[in-house]
C-alpha atoms as a PDB file:
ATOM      1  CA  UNK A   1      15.007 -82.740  10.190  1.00  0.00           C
ATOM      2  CA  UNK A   2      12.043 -80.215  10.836  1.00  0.00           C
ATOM      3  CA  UNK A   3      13.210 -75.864  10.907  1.00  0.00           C
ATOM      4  CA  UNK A   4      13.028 -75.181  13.727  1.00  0.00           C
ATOM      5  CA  UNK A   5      11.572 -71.166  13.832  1.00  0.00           C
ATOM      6  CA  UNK A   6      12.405 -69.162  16.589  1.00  0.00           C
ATOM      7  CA  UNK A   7       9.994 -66.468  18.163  1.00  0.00           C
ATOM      8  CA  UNK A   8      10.115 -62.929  18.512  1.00  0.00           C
ATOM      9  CA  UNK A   9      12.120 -62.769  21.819  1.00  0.00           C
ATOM     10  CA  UNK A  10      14.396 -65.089  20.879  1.00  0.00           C
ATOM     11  CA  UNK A  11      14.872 -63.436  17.461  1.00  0.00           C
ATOM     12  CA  UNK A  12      15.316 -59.820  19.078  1.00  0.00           C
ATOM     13  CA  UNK A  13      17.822 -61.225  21.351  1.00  0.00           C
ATOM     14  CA  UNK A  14      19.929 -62.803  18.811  1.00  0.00           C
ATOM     15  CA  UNK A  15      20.242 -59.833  16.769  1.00  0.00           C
ATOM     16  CA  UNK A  16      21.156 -57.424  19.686  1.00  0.00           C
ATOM     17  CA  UNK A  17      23.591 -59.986  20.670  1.00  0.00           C
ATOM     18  CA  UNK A  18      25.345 -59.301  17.407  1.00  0.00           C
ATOM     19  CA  UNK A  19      25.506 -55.657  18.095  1.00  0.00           C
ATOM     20  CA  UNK A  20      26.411 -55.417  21.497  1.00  0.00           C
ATOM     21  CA  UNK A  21      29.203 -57.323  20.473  1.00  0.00           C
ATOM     22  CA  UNK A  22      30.397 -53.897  17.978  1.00  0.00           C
ATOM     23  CA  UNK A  23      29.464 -51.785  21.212  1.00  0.00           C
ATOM     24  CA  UNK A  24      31.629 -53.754  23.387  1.00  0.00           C
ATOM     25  CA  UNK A  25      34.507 -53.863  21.291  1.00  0.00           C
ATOM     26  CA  UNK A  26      34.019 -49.426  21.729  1.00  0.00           C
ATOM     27  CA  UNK A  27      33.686 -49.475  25.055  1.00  0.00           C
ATOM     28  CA  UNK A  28      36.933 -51.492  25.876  1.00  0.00           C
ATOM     29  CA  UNK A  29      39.030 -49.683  23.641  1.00  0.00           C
ATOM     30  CA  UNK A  30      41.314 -47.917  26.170  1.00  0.00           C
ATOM     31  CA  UNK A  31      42.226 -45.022  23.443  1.00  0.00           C
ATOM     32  CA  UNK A  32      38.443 -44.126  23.230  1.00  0.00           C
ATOM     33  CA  UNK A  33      37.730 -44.188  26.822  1.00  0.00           C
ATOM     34  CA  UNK A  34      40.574 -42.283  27.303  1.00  0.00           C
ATOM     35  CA  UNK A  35      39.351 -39.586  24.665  1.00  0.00           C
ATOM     36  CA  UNK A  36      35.754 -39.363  25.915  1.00  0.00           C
ATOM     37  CA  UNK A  37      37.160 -38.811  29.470  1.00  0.00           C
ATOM     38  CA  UNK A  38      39.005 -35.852  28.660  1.00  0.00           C
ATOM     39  CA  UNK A  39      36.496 -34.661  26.793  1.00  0.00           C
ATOM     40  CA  UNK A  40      33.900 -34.820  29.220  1.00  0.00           C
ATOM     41  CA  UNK A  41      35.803 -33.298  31.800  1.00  0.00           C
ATOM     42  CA  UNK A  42      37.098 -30.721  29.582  1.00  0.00           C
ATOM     43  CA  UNK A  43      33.630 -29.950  27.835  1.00  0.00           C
ATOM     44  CA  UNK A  44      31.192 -30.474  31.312  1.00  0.00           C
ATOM     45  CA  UNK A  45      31.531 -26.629  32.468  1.00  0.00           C
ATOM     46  CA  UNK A  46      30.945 -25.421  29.238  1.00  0.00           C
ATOM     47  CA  UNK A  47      27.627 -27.627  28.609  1.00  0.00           C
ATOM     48  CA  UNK A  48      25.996 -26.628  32.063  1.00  0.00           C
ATOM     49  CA  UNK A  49      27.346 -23.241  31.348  1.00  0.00           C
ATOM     50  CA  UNK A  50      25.686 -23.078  28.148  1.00  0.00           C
ATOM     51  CA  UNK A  51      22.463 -25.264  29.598  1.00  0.00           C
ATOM     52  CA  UNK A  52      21.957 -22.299  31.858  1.00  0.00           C
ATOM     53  CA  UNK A  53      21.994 -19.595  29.726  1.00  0.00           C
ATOM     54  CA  UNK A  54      19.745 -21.111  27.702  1.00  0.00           C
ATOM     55  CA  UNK A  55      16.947 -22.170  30.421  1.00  0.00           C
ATOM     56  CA  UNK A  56      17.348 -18.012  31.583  1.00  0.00           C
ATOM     57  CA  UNK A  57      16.506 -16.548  28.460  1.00  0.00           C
ATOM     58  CA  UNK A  58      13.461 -15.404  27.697  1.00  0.00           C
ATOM     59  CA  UNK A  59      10.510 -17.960  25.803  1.00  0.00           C
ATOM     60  CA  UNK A  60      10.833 -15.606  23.091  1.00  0.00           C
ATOM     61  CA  UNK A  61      14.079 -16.198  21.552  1.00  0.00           C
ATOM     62  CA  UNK A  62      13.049 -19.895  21.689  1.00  0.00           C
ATOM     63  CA  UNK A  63       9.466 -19.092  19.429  1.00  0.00           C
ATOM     64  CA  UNK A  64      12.125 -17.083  17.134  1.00  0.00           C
ATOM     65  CA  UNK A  65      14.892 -20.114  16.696  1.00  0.00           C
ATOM     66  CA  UNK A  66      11.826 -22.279  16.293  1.00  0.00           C
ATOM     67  CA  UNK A  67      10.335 -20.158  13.828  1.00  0.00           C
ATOM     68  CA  UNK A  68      13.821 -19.943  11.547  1.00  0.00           C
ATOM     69  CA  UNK A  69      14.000 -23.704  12.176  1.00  0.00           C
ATOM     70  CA  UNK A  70      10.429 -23.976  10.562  1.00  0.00           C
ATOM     71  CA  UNK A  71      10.934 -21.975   7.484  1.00  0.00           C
ATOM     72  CA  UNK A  72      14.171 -23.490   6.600  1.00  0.00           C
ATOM     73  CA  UNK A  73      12.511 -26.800   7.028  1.00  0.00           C
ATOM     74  CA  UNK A  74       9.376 -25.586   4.813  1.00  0.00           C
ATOM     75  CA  UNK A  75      11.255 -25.017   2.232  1.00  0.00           C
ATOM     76  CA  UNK A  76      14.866 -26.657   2.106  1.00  0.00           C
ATOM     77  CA  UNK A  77      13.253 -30.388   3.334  1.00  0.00           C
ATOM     78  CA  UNK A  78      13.982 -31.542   0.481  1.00  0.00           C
ATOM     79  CA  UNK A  79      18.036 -31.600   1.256  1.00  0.00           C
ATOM     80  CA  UNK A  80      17.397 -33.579   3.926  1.00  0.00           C
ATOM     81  CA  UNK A  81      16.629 -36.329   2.356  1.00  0.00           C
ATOM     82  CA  UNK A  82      20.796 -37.594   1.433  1.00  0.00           C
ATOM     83  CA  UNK A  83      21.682 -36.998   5.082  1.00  0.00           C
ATOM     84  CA  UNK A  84      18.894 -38.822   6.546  1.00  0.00           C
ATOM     85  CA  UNK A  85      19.583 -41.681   4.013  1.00  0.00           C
ATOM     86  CA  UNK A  86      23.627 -41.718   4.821  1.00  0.00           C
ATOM     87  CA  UNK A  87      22.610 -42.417   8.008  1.00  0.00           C
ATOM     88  CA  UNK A  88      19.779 -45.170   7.424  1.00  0.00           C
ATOM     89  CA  UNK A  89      22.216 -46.844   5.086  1.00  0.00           C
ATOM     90  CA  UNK A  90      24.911 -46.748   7.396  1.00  0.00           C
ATOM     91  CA  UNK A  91      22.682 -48.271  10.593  1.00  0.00           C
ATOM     92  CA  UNK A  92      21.542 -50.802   7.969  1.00  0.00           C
ATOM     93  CA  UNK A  93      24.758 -51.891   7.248  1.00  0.00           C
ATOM     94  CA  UNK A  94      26.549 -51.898   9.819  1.00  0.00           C
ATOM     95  CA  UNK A  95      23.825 -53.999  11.479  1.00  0.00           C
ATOM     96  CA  UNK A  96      23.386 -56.246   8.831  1.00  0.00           C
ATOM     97  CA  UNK A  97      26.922 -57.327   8.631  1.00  0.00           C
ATOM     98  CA  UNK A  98      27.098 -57.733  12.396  1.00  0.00           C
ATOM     99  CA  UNK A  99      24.263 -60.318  11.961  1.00  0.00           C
ATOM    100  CA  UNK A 100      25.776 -61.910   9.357  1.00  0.00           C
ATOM    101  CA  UNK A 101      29.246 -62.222  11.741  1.00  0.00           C
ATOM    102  CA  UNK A 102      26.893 -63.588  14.618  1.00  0.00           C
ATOM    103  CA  UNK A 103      25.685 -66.338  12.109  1.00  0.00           C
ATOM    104  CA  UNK A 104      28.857 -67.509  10.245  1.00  0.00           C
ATOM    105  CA  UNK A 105      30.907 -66.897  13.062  1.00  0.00           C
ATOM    106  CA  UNK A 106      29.026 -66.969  16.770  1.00  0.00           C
ATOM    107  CA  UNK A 107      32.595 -68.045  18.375  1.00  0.00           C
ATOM    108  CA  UNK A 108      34.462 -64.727  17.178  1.00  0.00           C
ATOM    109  CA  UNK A 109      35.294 -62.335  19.609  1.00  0.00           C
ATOM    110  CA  UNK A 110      38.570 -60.410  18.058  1.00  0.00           C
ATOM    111  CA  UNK A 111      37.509 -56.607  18.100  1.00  0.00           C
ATOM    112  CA  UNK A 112      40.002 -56.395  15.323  1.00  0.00           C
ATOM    113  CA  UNK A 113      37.030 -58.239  13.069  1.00  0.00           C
ATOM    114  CA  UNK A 114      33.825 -56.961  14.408  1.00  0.00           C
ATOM    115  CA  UNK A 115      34.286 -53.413  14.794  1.00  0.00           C
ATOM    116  CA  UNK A 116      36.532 -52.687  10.944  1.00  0.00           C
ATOM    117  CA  UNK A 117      33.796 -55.186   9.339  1.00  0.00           C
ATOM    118  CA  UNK A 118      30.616 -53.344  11.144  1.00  0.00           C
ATOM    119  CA  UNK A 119      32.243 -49.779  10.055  1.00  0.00           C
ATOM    120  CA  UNK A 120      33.204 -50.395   6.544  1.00  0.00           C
ATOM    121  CA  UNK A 121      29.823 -52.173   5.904  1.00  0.00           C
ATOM    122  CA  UNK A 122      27.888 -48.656   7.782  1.00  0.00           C
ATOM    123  CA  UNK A 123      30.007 -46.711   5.664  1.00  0.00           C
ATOM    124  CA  UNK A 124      29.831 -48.644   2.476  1.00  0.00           C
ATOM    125  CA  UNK A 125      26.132 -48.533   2.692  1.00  0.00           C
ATOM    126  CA  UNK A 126      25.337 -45.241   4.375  1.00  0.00           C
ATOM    127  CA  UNK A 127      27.301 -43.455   1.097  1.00  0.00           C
ATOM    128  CA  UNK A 128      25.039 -45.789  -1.672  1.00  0.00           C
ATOM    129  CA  UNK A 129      22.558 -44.555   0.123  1.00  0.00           C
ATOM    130  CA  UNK A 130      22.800 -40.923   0.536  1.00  0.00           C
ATOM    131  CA  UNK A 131      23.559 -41.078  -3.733  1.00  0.00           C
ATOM    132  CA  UNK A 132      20.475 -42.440  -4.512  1.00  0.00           C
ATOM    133  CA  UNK A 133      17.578 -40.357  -2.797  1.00  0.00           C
ATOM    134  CA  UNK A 134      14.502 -43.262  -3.015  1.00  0.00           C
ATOM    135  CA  UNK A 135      17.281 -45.783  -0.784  1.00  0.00           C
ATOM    136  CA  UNK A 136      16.170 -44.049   2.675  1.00  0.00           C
ATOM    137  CA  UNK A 137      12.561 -44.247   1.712  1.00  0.00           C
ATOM    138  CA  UNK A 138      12.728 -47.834   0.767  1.00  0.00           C
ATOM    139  CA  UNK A 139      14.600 -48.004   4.555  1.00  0.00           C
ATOM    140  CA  UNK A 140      11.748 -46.511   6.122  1.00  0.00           C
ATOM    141  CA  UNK A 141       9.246 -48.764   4.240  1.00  0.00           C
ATOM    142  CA  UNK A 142      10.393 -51.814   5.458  1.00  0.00           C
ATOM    143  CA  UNK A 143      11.296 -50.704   9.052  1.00  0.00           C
ATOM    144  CA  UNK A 144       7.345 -49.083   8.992  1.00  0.00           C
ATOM    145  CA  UNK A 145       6.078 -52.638   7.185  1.00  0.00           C
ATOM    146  CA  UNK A 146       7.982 -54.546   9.723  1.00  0.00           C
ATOM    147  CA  UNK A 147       6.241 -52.639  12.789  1.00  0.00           C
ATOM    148  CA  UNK A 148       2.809 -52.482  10.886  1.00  0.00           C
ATOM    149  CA  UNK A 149       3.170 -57.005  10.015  1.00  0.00           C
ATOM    150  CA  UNK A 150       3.714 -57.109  13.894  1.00  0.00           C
ATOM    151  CA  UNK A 151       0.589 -54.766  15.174  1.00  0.00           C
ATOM    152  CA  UNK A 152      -1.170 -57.185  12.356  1.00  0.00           C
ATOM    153  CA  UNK A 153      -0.057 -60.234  13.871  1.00  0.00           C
ATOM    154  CA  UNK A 154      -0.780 -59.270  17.345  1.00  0.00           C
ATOM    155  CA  UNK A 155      -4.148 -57.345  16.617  1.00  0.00           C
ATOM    156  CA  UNK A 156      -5.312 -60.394  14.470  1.00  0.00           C
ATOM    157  CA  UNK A 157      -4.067 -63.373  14.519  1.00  0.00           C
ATOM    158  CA  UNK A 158      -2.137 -64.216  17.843  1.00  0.00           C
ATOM    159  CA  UNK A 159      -4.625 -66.123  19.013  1.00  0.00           C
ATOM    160  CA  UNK A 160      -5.835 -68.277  16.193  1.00  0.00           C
ATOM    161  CA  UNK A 161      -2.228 -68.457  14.426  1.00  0.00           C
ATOM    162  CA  UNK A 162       1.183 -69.501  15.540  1.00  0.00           C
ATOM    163  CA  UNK A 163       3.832 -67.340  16.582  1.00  0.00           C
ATOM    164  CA  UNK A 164       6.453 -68.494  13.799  1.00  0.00           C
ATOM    165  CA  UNK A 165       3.515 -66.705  10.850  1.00  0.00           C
ATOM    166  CA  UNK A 166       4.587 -63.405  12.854  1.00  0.00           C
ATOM    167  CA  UNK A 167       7.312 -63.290  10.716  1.00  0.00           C
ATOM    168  CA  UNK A 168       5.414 -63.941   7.230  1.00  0.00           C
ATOM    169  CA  UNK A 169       3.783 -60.951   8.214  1.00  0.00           C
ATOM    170  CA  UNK A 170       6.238 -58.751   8.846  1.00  0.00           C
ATOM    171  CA  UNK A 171       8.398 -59.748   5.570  1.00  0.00           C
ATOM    172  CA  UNK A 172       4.755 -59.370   3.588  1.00  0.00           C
ATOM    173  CA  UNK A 173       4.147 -56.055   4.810  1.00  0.00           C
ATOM    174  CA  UNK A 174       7.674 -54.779   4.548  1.00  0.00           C
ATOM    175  CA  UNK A 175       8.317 -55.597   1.212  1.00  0.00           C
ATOM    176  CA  UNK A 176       4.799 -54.254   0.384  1.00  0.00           C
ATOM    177  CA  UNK A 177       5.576 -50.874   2.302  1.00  0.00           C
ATOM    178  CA  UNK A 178       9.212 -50.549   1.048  1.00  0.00           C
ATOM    179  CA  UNK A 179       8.104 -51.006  -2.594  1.00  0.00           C
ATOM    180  CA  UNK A 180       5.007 -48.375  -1.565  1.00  0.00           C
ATOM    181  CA  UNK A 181       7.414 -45.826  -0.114  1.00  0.00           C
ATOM    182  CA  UNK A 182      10.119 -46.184  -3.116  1.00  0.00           C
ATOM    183  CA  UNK A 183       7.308 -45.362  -5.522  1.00  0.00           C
ATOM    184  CA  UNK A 184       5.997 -42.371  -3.804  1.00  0.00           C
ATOM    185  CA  UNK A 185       8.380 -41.781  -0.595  1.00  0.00           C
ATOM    186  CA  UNK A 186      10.345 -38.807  -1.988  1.00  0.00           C
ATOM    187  CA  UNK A 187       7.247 -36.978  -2.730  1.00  0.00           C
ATOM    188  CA  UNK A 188       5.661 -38.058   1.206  1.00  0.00           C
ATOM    189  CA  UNK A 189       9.437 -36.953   2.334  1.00  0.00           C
ATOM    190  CA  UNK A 190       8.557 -33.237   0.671  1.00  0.00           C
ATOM    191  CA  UNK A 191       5.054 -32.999   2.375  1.00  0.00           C
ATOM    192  CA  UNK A 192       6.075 -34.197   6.179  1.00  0.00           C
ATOM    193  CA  UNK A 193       8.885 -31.525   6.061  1.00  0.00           C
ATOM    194  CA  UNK A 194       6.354 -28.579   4.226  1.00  0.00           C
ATOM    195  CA  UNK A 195       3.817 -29.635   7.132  1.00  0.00           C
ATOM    196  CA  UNK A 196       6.024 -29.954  10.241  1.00  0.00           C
ATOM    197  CA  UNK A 197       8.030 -26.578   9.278  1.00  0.00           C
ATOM    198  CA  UNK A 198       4.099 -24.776   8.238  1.00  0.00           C
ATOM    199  CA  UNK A 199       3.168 -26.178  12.249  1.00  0.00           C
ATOM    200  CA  UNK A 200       6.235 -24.768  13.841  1.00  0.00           C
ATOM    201  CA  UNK A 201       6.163 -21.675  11.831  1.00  0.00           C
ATOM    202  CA  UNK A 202       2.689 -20.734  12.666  1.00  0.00           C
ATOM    203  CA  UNK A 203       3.325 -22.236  16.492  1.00  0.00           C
ATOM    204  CA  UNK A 204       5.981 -19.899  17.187  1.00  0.00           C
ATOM    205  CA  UNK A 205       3.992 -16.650  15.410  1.00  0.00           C
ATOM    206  CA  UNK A 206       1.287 -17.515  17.520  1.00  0.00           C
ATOM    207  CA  UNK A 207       3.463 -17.179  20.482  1.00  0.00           C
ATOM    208  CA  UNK A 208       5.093 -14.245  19.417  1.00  0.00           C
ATOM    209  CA  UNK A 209       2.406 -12.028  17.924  1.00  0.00           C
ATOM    210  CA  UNK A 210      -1.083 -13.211  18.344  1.00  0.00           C
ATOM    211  CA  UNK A 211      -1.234 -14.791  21.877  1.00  0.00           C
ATOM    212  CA  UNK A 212       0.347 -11.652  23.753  1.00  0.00           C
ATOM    213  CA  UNK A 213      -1.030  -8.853  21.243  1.00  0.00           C
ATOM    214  CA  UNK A 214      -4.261 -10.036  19.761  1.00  0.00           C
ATOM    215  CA  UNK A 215      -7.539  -9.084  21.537  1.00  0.00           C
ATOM    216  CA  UNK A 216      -8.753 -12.556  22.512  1.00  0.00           C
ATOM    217  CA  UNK A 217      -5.297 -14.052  21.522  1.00  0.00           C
ATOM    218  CA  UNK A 218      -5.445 -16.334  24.192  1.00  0.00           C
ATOM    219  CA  UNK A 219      -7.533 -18.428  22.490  1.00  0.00           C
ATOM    220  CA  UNK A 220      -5.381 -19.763  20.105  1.00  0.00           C
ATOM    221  CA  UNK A 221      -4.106 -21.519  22.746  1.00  0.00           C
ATOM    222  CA  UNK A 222      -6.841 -24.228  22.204  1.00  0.00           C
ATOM    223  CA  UNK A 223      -4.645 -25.118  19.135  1.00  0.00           C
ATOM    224  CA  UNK A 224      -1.200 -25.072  20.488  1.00  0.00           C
ATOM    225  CA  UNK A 225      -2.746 -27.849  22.902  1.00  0.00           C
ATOM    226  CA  UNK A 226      -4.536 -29.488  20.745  1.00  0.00           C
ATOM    227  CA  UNK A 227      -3.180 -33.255  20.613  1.00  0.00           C
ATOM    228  CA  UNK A 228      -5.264 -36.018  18.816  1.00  0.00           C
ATOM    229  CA  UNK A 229      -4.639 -39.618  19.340  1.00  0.00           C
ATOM    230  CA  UNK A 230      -3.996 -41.320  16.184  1.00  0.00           C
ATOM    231  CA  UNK A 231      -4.345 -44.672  17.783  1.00  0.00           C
ATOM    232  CA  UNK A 232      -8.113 -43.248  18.162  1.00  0.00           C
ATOM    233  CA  UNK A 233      -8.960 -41.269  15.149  1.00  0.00           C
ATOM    234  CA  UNK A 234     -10.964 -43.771  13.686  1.00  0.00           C
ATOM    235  CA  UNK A 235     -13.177 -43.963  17.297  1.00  0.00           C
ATOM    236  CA  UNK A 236     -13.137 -40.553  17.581  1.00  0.00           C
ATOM    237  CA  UNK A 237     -13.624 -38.625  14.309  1.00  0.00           C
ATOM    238  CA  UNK A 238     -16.745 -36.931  14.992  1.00  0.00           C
ATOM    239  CA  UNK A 239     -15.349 -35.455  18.362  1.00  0.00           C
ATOM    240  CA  UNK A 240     -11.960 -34.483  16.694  1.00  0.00           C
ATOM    241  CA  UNK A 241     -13.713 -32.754  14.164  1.00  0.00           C
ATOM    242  CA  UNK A 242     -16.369 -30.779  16.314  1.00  0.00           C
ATOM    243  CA  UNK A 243     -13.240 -29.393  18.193  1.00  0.00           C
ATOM    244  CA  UNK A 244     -11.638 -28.603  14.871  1.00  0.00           C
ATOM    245  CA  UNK A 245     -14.286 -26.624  13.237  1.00  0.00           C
ATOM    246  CA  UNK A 246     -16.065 -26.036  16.568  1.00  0.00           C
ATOM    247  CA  UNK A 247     -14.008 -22.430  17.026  1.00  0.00           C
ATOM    248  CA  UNK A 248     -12.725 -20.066  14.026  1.00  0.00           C
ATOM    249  CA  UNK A 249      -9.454 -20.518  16.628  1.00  0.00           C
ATOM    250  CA  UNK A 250      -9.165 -23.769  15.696  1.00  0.00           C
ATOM    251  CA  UNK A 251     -10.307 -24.122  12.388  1.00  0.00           C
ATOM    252  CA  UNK A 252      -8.328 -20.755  10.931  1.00  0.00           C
ATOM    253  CA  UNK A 253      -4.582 -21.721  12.151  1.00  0.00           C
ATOM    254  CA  UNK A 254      -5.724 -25.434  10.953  1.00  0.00           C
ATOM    255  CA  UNK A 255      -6.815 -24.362   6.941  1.00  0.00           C
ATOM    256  CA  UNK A 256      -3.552 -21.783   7.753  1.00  0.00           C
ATOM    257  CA  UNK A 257      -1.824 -24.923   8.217  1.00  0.00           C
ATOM    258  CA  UNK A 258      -3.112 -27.266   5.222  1.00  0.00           C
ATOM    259  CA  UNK A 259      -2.571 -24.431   2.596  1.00  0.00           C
ATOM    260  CA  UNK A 260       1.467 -23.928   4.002  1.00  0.00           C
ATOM    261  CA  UNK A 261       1.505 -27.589   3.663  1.00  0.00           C
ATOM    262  CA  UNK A 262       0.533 -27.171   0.189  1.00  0.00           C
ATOM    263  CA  UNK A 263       1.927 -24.021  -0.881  1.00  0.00           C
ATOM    264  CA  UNK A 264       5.682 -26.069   0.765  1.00  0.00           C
ATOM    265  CA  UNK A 265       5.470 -29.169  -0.694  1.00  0.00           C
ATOM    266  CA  UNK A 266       4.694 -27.266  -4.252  1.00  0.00           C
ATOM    267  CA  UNK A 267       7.836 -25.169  -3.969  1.00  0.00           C
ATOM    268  CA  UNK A 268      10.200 -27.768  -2.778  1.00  0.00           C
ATOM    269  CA  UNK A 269       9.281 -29.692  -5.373  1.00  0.00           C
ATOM    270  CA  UNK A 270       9.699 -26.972  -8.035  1.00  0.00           C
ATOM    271  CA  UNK A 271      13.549 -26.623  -6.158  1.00  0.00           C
ATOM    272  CA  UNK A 272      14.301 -30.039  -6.408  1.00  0.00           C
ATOM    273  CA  UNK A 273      13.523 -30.030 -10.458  1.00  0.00           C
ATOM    274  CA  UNK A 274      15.203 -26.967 -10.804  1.00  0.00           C
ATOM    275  CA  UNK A 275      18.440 -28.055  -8.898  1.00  0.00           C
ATOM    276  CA  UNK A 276      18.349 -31.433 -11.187  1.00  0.00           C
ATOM    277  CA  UNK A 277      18.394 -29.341 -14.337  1.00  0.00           C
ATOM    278  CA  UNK A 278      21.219 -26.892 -13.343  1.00  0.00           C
ATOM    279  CA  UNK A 279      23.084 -30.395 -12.424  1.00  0.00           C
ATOM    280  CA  UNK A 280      21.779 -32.133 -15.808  1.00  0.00           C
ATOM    281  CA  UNK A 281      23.191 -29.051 -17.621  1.00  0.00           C
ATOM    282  CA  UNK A 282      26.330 -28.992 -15.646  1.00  0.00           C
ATOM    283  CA  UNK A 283      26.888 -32.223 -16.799  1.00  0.00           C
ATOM    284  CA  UNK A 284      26.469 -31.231 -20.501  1.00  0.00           C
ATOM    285  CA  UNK A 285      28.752 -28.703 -20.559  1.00  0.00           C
ATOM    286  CA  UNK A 286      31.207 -30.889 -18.536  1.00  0.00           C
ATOM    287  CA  UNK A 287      31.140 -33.289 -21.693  1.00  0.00           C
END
């Protein structure tokens, strides 16, 4: 008897069949509804009384909470990294083991199954993750492989190539991007945070300082707005880069920008060795 492969939609709607199954479970447990009531009655003043306040202070204070924000995440990114995998792990997990239920048994329906199984099996994997640093990154590689063997399918060879070798393509290019990111995610982690908290330090100074006080400040505005399309870059290089280097406004926050990115990455990953080697020691003298 021939496999019979499923496509995409059907796939997708198989596996969030096995999840709303874990959501359904939460959302008929009388206990939790009961909780989430109260505390949404309880807690509803408070949020619009708080979303209020916020939307009347002044832009300012917002520049200066984004600014904080920035630094810490320029140069403590680095911690980051166990968090966002505890949380990876545990999605992972828990949805994995909800497929697996789905498969062995598609009949179940006891809550008392589904929703310990899908916990212990978030929880289980969200802590091995969040102990091992590279488990996230190898997460992220195969979630970014599956999305890139998918554009790849659809960009090239949906209309010469059967749907079912959709999904050689998305296990070839995850496993080639997981293995990718495990190698050299950590170190990829370090730069993204050093660049996004450099951008959001020097967005809010601009705001602050040289838009208001500057002679001409104004102009750095052309940078705050400044939004290429990735999807174009390749199309649009030569414009992107006229605009860039076009206006010392442009090109000044932008070199600004690449030698934070640098000057970040470099110190969180001086941090990083130098919080191994306290623990390393730590260990030593433990023994």
């Amino acid at each position: 008897m021939a496999l019979e492969v499923p496509d995409l939609s059907t796939a997708h709607q198989f596996i969030v069949g096995a999840v709303d199954r874990y959501t359904t479970c939460f959302g008929d447990f009388d206990p939790l509804q009961n909780v989430a009531a109260t505390v949404g009655s309880t807690s509803s003043p408070y949020v619009s009384m708080v979303m209020a306040a916020s939307a009347s202070l002044p832009s300012q204070v917002m520049s200066v909470v984004s600014l904080v924000l920035g630094g810490a995440l320029w140069v403590f990114g680095y911690k980051l990294v166990r968090p966002v995998n505890f949380c990876a792990g545990a999605y992972l997990g828990s949805t994995l083991s909800l497929l697996l239920l789905k498969i062995l048994a598609p009949m179940l329906t006891s809550c008392a199954v589904i929703v310990p199984v899908g916990t212990a099996s978030g929880l289980l994997l969200g802590v091995l993750c969040a102990l091992k640093r590279s488990a996230v990154l190898v997460v992220l590689g195969i979630v970014t492989g599956e999305i890139i063997g998918d554009l790849f399918y659809k960009t090239f060879l949906s209309a010469v190539a059967p749907e079912y070798i959709a999904f050689g393509c998305i296990g070839f290019f995850s496993v080639l991007v997981g293995v990718l990111f495990g190698h050299v995610g950590d170190f990829a982690w370090k730069l993204g945070c050093a660049f996004f908290g450099a951008y959001m330090m020097i967005a809010s100074t601009m705001k602050l300082v040289l838009i208001p006080f500057v002679p001409n400040g104004y102009k750095f505005e052309d940078f705050l707005t400044f939004q290429p399309d990735i999807r174009q870059a390749a199309s649009q290089t030569g414009d992107y880069a006229s605009t860039i280097f076009g206006s010392p406004y442009m090109y000044g926050p932008t070199l600004l920008l690449l030698a934070l990115t640098v000057v970040g990455t470099s110190l969180q990953v001086k941090l990083l060795k130098m919080a191994r080697t306290a623990s390393d020691q730590e260990r030593l003298i433990a023994k």
